[in-house]
C-alpha atoms as a PDB file:
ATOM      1  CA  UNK A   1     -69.092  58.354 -75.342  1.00  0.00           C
ATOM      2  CA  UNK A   2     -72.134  60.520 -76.164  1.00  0.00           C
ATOM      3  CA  UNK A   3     -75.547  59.804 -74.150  1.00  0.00           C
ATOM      4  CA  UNK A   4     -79.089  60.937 -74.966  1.00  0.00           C
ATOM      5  CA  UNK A   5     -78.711  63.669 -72.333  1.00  0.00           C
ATOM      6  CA  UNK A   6     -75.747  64.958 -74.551  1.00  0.00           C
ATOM      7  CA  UNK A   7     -77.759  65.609 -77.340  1.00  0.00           C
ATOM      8  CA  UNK A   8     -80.173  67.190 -75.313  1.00  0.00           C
ATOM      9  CA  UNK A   9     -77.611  70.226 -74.021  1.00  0.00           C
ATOM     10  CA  UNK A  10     -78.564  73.276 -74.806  1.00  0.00           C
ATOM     11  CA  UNK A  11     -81.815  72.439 -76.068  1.00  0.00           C
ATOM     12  CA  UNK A  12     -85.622  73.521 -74.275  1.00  0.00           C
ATOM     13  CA  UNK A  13     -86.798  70.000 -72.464  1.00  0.00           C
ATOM     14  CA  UNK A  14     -89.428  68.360 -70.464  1.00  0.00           C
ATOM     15  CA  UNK A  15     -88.025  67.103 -66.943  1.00  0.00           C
ATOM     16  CA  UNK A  16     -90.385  64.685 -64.887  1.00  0.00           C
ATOM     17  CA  UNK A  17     -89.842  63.485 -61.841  1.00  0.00           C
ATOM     18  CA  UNK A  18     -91.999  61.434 -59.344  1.00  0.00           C
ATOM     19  CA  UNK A  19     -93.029  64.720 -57.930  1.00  0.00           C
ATOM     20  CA  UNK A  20     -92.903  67.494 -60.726  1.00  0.00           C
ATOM     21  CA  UNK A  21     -92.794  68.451 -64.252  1.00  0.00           C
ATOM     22  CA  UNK A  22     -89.855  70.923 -64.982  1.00  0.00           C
ATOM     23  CA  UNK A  23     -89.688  72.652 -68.360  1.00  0.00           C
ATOM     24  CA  UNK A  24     -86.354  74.826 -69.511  1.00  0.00           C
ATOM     25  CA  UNK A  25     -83.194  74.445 -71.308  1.00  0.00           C
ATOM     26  CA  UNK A  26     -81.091  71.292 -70.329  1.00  0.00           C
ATOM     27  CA  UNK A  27     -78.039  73.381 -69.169  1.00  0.00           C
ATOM     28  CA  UNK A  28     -75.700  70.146 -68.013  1.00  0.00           C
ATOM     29  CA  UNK A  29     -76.301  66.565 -66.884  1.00  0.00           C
ATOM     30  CA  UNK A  30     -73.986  64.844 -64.333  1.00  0.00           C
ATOM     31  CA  UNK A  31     -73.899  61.735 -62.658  1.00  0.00           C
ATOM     32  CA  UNK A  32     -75.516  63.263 -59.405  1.00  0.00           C
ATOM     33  CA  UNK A  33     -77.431  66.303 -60.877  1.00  0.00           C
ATOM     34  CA  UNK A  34     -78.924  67.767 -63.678  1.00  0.00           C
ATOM     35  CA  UNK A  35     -79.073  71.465 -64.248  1.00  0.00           C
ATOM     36  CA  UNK A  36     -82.212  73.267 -65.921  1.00  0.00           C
ATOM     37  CA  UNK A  37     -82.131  76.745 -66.977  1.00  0.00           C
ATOM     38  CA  UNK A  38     -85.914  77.811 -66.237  1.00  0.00           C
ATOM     39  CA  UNK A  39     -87.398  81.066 -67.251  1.00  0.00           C
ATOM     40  CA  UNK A  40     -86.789  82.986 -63.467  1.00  0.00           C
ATOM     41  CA  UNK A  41     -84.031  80.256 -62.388  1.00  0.00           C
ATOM     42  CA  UNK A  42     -81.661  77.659 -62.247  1.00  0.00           C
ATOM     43  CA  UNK A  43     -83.043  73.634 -61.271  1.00  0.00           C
ATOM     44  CA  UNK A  44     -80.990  71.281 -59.820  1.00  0.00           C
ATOM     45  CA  UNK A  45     -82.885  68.177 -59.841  1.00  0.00           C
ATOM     46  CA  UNK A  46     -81.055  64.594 -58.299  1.00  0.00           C
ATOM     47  CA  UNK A  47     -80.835  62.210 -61.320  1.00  0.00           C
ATOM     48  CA  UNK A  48     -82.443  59.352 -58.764  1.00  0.00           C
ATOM     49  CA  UNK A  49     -85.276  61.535 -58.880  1.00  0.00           C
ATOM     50  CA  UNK A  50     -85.608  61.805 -62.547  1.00  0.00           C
ATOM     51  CA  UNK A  51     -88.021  59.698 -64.507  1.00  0.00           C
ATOM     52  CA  UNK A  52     -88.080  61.055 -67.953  1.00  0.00           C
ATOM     53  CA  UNK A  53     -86.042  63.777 -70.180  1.00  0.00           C
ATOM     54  CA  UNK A  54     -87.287  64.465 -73.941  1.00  0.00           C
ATOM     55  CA  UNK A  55     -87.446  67.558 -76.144  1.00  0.00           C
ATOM     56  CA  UNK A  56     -90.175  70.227 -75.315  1.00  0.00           C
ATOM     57  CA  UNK A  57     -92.704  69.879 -78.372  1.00  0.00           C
ATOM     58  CA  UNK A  58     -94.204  73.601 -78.604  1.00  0.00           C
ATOM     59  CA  UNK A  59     -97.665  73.531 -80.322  1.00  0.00           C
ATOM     60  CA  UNK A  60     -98.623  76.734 -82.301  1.00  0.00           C
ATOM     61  CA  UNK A  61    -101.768  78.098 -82.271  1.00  0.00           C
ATOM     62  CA  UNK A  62    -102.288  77.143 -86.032  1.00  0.00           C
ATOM     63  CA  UNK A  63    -100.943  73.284 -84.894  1.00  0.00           C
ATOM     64  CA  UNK A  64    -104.165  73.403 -82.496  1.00  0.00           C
ATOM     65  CA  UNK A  65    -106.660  74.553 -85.085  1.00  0.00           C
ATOM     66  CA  UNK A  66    -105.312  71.742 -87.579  1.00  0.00           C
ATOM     67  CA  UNK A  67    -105.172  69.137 -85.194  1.00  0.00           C
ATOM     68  CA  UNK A  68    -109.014  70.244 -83.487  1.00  0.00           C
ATOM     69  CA  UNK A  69    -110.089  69.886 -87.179  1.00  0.00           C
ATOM     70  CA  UNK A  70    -108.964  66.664 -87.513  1.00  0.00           C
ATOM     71  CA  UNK A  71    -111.527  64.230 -86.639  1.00  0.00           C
END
């Protein structure tokens, strides 16, 4: 059975935790641990510790200037 966190593999995502905000590629999830490929460095970050996973949404410099025009 897939999860969310399947879909997520291989795929640049925002990790939070209570403590910290970890951004990378979602390299594998376990039961235990979850492994983040960051841009020096491997994470392994305790899945008790986790607190939200979802896809990294880049903004362009053109998506700022659209969005600051916006009213």
């Amino acid at each position: 059975m897939r999860t969310r966190l399947d879909t997520l593999l291989g795929k640049e995502v925002e990790v939070r935790t209570s403590e910290l905000t970890y951004r990378g590629v979602l390299w594998e999830a376990g039961e235990e641990l979850l492994f983040l490929r960051g841009r020096l460095t491997f994470h392994q970050i305790a899945m008790d510790k986790v607190v939200e996973v979802r896809p990294l949404v880049k903004e362009t410099l053109a998506g700022k200037a659209d969005a600051a025009a916006v009213p």
